[in-house]
Structure formats: C-alpha cells, structure tokens
C-alpha atoms as a PDB file:
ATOM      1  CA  UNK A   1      43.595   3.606  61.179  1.00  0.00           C
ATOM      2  CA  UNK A   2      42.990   5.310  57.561  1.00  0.00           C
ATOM      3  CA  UNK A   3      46.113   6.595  55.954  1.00  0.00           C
ATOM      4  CA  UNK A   4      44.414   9.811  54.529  1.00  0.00           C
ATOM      5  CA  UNK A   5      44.770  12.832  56.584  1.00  0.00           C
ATOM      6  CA  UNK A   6      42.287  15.168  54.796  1.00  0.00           C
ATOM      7  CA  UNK A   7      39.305  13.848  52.827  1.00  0.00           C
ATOM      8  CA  UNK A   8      36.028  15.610  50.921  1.00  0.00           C
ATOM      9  CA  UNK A   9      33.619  13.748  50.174  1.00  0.00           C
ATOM     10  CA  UNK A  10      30.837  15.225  47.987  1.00  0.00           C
ATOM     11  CA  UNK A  11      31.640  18.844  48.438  1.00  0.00           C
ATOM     12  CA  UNK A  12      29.678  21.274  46.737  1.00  0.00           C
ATOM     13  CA  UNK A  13      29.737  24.809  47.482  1.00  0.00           C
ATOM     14  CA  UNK A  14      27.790  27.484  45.713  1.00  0.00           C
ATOM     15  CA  UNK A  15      27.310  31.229  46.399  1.00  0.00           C
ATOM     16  CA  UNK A  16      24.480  32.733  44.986  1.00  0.00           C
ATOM     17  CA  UNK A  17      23.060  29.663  43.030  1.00  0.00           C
ATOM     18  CA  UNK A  18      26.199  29.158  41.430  1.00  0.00           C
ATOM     19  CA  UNK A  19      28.327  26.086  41.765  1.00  0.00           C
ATOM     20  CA  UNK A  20      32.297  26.801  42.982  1.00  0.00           C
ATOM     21  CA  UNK A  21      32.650  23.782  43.595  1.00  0.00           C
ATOM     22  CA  UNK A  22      30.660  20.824  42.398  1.00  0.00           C
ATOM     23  CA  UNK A  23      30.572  17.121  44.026  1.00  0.00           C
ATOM     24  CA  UNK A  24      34.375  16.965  44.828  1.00  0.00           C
ATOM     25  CA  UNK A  25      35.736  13.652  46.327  1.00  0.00           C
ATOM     26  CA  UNK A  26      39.590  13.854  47.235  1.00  0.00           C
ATOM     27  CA  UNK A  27      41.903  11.685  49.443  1.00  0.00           C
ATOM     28  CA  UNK A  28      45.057  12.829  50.656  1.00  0.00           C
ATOM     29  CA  UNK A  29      47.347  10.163  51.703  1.00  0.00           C
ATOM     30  CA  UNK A  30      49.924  10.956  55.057  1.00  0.00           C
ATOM     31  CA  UNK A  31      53.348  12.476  53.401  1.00  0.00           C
ATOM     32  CA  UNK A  32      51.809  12.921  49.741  1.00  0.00           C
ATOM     33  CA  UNK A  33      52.566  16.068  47.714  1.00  0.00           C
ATOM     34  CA  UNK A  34      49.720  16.878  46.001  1.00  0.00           C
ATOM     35  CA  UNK A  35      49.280  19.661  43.419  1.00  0.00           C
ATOM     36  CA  UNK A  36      45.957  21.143  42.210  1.00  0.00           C
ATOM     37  CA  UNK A  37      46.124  22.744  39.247  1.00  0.00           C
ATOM     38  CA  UNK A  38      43.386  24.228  36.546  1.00  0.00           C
ATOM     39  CA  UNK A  39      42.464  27.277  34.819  1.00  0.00           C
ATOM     40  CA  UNK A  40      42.063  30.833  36.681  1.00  0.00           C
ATOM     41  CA  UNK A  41      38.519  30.832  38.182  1.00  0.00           C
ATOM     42  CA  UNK A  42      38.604  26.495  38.633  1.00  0.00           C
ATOM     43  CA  UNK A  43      38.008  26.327  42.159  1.00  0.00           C
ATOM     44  CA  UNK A  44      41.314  25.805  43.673  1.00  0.00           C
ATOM     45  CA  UNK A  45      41.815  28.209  46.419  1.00  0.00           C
ATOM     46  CA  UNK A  46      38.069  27.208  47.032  1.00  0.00           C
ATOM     47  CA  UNK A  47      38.861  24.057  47.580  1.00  0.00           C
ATOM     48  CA  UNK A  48      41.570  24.808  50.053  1.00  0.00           C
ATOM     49  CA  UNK A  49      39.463  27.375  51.847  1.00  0.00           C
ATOM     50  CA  UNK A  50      36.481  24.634  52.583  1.00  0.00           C
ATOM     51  CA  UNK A  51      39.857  21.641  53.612  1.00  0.00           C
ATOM     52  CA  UNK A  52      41.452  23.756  56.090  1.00  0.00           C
ATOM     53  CA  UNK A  53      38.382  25.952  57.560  1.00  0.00           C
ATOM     54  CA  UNK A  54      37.873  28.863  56.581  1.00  0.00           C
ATOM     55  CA  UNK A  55      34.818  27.904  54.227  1.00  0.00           C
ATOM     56  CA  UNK A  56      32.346  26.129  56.087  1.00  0.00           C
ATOM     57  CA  UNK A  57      29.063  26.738  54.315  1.00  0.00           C
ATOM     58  CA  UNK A  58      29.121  23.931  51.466  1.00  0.00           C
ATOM     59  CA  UNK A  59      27.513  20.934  51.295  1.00  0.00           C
ATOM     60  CA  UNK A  60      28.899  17.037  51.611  1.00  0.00           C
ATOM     61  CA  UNK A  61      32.018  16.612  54.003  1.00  0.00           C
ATOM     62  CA  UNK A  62      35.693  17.398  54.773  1.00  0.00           C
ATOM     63  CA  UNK A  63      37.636  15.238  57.556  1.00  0.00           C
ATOM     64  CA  UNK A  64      40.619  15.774  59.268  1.00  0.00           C
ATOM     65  CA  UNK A  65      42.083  12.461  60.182  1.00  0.00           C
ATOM     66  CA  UNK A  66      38.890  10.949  60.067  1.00  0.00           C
ATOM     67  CA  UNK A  67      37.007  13.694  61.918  1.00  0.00           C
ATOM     68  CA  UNK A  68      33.998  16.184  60.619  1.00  0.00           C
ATOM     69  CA  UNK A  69      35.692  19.565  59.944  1.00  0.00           C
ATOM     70  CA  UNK A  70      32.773  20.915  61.089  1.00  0.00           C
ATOM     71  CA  UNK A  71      32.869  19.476  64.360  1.00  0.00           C
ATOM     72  CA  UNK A  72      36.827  20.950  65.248  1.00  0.00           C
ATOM     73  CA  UNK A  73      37.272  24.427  66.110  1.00  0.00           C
ATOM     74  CA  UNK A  74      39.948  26.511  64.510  1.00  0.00           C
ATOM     75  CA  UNK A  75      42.374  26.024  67.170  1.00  0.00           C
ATOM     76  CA  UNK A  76      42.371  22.214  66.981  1.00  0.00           C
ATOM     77  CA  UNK A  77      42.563  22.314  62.961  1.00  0.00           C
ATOM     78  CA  UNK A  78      45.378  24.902  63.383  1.00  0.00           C
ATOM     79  CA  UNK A  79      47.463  22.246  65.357  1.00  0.00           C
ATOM     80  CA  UNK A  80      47.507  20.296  62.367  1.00  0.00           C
ATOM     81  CA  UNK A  81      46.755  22.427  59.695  1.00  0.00           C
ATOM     82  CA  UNK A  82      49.308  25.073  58.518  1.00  0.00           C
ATOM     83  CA  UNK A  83      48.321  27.390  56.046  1.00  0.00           C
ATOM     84  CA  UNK A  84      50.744  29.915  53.633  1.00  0.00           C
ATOM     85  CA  UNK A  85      48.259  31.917  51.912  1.00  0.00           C
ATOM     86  CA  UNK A  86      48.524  33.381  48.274  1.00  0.00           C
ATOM     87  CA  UNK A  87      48.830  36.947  49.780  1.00  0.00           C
ATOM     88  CA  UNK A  88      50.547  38.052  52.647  1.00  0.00           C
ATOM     89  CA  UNK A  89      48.595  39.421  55.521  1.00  0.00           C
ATOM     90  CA  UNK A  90      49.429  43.051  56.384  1.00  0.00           C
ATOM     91  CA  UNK A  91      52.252  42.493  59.298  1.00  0.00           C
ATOM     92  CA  UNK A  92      52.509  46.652  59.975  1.00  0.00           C
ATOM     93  CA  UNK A  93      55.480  46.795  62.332  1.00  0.00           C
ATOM     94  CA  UNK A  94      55.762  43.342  63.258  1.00  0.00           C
ATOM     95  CA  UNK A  95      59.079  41.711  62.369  1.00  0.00           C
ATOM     96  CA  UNK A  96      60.282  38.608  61.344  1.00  0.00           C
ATOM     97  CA  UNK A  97      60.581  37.486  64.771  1.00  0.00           C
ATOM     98  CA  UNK A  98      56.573  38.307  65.540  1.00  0.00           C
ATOM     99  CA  UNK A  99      55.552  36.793  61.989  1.00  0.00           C
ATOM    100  CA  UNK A 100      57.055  33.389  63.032  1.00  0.00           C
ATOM    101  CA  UNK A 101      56.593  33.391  67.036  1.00  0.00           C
ATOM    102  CA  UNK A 102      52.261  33.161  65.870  1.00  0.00           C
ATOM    103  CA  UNK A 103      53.183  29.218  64.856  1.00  0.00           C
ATOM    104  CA  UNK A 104      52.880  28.686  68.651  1.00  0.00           C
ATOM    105  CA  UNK A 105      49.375  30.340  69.166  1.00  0.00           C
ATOM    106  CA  UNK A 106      47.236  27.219  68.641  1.00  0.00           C
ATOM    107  CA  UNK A 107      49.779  25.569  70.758  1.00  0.00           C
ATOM    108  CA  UNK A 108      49.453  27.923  74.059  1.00  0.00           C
ATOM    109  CA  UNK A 109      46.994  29.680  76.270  1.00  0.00           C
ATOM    110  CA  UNK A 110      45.686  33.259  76.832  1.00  0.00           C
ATOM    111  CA  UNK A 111      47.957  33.778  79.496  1.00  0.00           C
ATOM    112  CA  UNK A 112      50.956  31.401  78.308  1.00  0.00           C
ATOM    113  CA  UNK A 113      54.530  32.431  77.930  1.00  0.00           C
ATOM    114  CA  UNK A 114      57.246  31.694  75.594  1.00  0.00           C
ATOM    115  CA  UNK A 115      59.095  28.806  77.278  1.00  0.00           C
ATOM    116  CA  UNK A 116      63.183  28.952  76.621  1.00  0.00           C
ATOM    117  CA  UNK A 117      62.062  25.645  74.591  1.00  0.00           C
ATOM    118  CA  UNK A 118      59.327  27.679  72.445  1.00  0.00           C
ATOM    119  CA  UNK A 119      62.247  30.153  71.757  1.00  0.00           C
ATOM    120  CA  UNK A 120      64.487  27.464  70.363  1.00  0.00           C
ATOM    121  CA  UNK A 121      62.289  26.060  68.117  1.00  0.00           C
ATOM    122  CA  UNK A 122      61.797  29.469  66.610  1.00  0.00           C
ATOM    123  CA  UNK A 123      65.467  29.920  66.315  1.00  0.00           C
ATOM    124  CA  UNK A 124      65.387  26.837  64.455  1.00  0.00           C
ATOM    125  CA  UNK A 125      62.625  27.301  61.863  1.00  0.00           C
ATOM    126  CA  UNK A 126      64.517  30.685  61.359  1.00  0.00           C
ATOM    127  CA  UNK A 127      68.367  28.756  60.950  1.00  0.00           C
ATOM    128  CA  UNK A 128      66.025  26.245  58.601  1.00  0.00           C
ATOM    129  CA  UNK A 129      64.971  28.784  56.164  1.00  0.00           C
ATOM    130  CA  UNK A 130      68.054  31.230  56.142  1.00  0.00           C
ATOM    131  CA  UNK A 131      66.644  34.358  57.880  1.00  0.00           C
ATOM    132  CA  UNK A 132      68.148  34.191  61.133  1.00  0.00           C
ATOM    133  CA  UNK A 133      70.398  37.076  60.697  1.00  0.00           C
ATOM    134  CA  UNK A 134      66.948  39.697  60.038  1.00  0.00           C
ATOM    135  CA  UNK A 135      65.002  38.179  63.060  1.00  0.00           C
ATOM    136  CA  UNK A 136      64.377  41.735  64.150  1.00  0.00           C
ATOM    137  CA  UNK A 137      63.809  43.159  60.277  1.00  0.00           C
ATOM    138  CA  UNK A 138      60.089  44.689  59.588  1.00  0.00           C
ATOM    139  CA  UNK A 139      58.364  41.655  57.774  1.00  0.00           C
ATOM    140  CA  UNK A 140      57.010  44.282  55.141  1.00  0.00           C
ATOM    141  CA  UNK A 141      60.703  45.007  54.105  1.00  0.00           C
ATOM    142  CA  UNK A 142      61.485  41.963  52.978  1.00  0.00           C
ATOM    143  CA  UNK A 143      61.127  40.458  49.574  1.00  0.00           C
ATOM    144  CA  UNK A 144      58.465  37.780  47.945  1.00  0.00           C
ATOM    145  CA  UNK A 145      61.166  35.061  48.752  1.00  0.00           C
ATOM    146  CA  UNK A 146      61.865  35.936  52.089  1.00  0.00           C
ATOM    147  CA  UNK A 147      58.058  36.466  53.172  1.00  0.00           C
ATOM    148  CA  UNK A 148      57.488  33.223  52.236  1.00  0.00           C
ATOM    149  CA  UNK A 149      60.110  31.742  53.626  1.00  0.00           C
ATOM    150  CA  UNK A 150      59.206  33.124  56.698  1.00  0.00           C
ATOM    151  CA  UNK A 151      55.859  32.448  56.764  1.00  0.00           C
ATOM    152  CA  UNK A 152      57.286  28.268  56.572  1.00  0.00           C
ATOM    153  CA  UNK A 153      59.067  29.643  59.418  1.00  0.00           C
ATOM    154  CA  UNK A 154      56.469  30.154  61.092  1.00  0.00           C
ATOM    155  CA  UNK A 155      54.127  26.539  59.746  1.00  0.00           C
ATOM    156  CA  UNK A 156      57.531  24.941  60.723  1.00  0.00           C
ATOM    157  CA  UNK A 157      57.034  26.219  65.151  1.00  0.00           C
ATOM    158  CA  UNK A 158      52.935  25.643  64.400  1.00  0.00           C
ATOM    159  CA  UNK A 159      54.296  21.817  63.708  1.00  0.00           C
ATOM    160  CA  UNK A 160      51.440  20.648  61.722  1.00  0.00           C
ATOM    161  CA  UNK A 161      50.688  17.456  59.817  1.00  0.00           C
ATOM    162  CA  UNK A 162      49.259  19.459  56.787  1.00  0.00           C
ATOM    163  CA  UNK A 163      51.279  22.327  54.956  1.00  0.00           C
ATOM    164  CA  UNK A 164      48.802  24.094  52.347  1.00  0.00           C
ATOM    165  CA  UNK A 165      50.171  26.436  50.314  1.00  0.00           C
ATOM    166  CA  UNK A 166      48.176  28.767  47.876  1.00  0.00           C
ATOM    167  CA  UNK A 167      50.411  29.689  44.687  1.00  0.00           C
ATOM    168  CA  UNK A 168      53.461  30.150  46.740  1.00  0.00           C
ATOM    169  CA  UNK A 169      55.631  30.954  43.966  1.00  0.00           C
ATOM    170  CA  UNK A 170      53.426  33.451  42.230  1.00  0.00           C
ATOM    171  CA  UNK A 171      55.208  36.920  41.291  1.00  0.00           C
ATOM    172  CA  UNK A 172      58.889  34.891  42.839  1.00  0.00           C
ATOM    173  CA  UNK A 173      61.819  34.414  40.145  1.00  0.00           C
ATOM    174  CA  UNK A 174      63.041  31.166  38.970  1.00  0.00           C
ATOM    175  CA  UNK A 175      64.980  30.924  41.950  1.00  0.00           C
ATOM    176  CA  UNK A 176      62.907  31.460  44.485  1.00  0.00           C
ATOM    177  CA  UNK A 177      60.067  29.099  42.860  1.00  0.00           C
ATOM    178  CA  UNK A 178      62.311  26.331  43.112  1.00  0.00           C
ATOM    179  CA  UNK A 179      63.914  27.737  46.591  1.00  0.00           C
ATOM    180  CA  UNK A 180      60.068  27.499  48.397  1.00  0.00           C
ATOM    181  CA  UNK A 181      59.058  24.190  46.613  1.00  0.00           C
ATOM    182  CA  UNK A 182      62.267  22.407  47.781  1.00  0.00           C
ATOM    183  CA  UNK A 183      61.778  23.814  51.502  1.00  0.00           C
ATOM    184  CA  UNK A 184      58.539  22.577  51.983  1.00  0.00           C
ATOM    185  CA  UNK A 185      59.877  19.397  50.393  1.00  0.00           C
ATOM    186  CA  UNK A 186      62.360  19.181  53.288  1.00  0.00           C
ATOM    187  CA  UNK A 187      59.726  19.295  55.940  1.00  0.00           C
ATOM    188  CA  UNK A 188      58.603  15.373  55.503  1.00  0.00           C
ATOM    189  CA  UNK A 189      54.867  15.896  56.184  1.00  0.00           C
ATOM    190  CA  UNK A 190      51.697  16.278  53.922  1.00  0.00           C
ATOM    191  CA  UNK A 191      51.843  18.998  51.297  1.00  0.00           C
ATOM    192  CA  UNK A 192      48.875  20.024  49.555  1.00  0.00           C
ATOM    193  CA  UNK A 193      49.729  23.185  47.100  1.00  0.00           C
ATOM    194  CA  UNK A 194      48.128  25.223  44.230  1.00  0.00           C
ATOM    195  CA  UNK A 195      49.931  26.083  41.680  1.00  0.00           C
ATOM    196  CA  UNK A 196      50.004  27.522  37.754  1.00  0.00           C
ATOM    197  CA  UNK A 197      53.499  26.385  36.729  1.00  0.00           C
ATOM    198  CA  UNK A 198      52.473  22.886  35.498  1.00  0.00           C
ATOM    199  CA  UNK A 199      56.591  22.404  34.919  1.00  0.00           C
ATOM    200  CA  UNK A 200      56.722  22.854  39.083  1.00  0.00           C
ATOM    201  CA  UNK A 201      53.540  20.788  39.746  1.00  0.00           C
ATOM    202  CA  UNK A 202      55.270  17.520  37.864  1.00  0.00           C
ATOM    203  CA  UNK A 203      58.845  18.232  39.375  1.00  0.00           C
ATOM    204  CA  UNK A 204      58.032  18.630  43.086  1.00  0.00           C
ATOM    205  CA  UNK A 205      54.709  16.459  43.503  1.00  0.00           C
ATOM    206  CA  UNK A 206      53.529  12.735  43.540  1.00  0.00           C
ATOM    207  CA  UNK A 207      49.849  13.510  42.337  1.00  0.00           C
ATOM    208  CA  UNK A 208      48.264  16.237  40.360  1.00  0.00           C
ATOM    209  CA  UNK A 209      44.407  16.850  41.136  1.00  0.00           C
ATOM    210  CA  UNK A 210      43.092  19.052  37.951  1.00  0.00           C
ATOM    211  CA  UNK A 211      40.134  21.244  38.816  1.00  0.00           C
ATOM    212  CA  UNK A 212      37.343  22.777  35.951  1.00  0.00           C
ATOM    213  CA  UNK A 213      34.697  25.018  36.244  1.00  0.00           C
ATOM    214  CA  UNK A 214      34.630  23.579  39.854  1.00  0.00           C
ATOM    215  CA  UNK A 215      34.919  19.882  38.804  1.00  0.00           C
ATOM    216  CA  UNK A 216      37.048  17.467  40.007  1.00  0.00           C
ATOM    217  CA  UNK A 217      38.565  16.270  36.134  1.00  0.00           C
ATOM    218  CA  UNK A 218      41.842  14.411  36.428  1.00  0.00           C
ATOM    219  CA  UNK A 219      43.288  13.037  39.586  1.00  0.00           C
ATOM    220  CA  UNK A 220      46.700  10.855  39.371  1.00  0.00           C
ATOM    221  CA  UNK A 221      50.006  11.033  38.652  1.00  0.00           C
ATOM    222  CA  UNK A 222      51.994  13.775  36.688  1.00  0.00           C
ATOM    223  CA  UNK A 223      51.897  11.252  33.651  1.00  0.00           C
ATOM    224  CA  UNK A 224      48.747  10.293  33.519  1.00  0.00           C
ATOM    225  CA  UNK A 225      47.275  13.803  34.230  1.00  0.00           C
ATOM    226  CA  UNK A 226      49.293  15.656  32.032  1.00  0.00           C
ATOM    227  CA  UNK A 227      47.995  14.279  28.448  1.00  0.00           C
ATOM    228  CA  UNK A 228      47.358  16.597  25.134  1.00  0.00           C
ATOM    229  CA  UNK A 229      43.825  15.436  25.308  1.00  0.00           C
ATOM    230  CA  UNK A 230      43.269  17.075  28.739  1.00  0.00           C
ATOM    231  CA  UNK A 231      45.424  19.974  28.745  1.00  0.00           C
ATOM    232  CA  UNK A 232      43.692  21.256  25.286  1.00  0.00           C
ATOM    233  CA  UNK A 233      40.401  20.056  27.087  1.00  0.00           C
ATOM    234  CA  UNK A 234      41.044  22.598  30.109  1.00  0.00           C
ATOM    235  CA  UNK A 235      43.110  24.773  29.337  1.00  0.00           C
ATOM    236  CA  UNK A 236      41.459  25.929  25.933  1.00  0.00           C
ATOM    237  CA  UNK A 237      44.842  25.473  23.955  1.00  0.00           C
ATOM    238  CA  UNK A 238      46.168  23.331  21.674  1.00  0.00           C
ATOM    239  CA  UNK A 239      49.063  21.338  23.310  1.00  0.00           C
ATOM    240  CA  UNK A 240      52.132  19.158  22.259  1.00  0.00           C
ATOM    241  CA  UNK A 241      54.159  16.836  24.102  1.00  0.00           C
ATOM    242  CA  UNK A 242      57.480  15.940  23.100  1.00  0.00           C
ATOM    243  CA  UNK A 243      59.530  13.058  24.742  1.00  0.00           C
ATOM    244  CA  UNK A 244      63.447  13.249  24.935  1.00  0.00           C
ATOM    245  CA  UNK A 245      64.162   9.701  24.038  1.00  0.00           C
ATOM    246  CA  UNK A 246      67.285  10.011  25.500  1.00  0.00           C
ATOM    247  CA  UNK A 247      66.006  11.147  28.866  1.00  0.00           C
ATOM    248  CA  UNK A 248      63.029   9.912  28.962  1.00  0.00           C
ATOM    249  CA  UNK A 249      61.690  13.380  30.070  1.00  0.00           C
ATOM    250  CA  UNK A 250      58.710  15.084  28.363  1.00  0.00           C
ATOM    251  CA  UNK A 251      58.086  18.424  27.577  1.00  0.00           C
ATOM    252  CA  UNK A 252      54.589  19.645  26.964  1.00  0.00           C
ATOM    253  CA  UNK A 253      54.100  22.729  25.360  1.00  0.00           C
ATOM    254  CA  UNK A 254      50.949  25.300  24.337  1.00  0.00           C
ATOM    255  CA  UNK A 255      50.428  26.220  21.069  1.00  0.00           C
ATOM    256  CA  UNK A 256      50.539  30.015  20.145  1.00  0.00           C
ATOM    257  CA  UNK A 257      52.483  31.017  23.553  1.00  0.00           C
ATOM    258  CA  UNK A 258      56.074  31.769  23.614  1.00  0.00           C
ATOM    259  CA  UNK A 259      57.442  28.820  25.750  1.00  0.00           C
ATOM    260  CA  UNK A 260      60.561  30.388  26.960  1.00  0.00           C
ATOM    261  CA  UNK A 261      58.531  32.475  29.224  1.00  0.00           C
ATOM    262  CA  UNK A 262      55.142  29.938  29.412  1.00  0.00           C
ATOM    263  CA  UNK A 263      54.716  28.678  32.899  1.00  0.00           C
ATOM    264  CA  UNK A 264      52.392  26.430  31.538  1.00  0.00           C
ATOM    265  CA  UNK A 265      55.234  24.175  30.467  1.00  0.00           C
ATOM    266  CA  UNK A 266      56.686  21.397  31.995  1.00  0.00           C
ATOM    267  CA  UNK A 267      59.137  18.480  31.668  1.00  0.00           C
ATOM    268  CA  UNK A 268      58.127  15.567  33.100  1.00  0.00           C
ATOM    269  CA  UNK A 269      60.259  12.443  34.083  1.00  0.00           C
ATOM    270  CA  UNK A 270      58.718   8.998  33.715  1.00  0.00           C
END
C-alpha cells in the first residue's frame, strides 16, 4: 500500500488559455505537514481547490489514497478530506454548535439523527479547541481566532485523514497564528496548509512546496527551500540569511522591508 495520501500528477489547469497551474507533480506522505508557499497570484489556493474537489476541470491527475479524484463524489472525499477555507462562509444565525455539528454530514444520511455518541464527539472537538462555554453563541460574533478554531471543531467530528487549510492565520495576531498552527499540529493526521508567513511555514512544517507563476519551483525541506538564491528568485527581493552560531537558527530577511513587522521572515532551526 503507497504511503501518500494525496498525489497530482501532471496537473495543469488553465482558464481562458491561461495556465494557473502548469504540470504540477506533488506527493503527500500520511502524517506530513506540508506548507505551500509563493507569491500572491502563484497558484496555491488553486492547487488546493483541484486536491480536495472543488476544481475538477484541469488536466493530468489527483488521487486520494490511490484513487482518481474524479471518480469519488464529494461525500466520499469529504470523509477524508477536511477543508478550513481562507474565508469564512456566511453562518447567518447559526451558532457555534450548528457550525461544528456539519463535520458529521458526510458521515450520515438524509434522514439520520444525531446519535448520543455523535453529540459527544462534538462536545469533544468543542472541549479540544476551548469554545465549549459559547456552544450556543452566533458564529458571526465571534472573533478571527475563534472562527477558526471552530471551524477545526468542526474538521475534528468530520474525522478526516487530510486537514487543508487555506491561510488560516491571515488577518489573526501573533497569538492566534501560533494558537491555530499548534492545534492542527495536535490532531496527528496529514496537514496540507497555505501560508504567507515563511517564519510559520519553517516552524510548524516538515516540507515546504514553493509555487511560481503556477510552477511547481522548490519542493523539500525548510532548509533546503528557503535559500537567498530562491527567495530573491520568487519573491522579487533581495534576501539575507543570517545564522545564529550559537543556536544554530537562521533568520532570513528581505531587503528594503521593515522586518519587525515582515511576515516574510523566518528563523529556521537546522
């Protein structure tokens, strides 16, 4: 039995003659963390669209533990594939409660009830990520940090193999970056997530896959991907890397941008 869990091969998708995505091959290994990165506009929530489904007009092939996408309906990828999105979907007047009880849809019937051990598990995924006590809050009241959390919530009661996650700590505070990176951490099964903040890209995952203009560029580890020669190459700026010799930690840096505040930055531990 293969040990990848989601595979392209070849996958090119273009919309009106132009390429998104051009001859991708990617292997993701059961329990990796893997990171794609590149500049606004590289393909990566592309990419993610056409591995979990919602894309299915490009050419070449995605499986999902060795099968054809293309040949799964949405309800059998949704019982392995859990997806936190870079926006939240409008909830209305649902609550926290509503938001997290959909994990079970791909699990159940039309006609299917919540069994007292369906209601447990929600209780769980909601002790797990610290909202039990506004179960019955309006999902639209809460902040950034807590609709995220809550949307793991509800990927922890869908029970997936797969967690994708699509910039899940854009517009969050330091805190709540790190908060949502170590949660999904704590769920032991295969991340794949977007991300900008290169410094939380080398800290939380084992492999970095570097998209360009819709090109699959780099594809390794945190070291090896994160040279001077390729950032400047992708990112357009001139770039520095520093190692701590004490440490052993290294910092890389972007010429011209105030690093304080660059999320481009990151320290990297060999």
């Amino acid at each position: 039995m293969s040990s990848f869990v989601l595979q392209a091969n070849s996958l090119t998708w273009s919309v009106n003659k132009k390429h998104i995505l051009n001859d991708i091959d990617l292997n993701i290994k059961v329990g990796e963390t893997v990171a794609i990165v590149g500049p606004n506009g590289a393909g990566k929530t592309s990419l993610l669209k056409c591995l979990y489904g919602e894309c299915s007009n490009y050419s070449g092939n995605v499986y999902l533990n060795g099968k054809s996408l293309n040949l799964l309906n949405l309800k059998d990828i949704a019982k392995k594939i859990a997806v936190v999105s870079q926006h939240s979907e409008s909830a209305f007047n649902l609550t926290v409660l509503d938001i997290v009880s959909m994990g079970l849809i791909p699990h159940k019937g039309l006609f299917d009830i919540n069994t007292s051990a369906d209601r447990h598990s929600i209780e769980q995924a909601l002790v797990k990520v610290d909202l039990i006590s506004k179960q019955h809050q309006l999902f639209n009241t809460l902040s950034g940090g807590e609709q995220q959390r809550v949307l793991i919530a509800r990927a922890i009661v869908q029970a997936p193999d797969i967690l994708i996650m699509d910039e899940p700590t854009n517009h969050l505070d330091m805190y709540y970056q790190h908060q949502i990176l170590m949660l999904a951490k704590t769920l032991n099964i295969t991340l794949l997530i977007t991300i900008h903040d290169l410094n939380l890209a080398a800290q939380y995952c084992d492999r970095i896959v570097m998209l360009n203009n819709g090109e699959l560029v780099a594809d390794d580890t945190p070291e090896a991907v994160f040279t001077a020669e390729k950032l400047t190459e992708v990112f357009k700026l001139e770039c520095a890397i520093d190692k701590n010799p004490f440490t052993q930690s290294t910092r890389i840096t972007f010429s011209g941008i105030n690093n304080s505040a660059n999320d481009e930055s990151a320290w990297l531990h060999s």
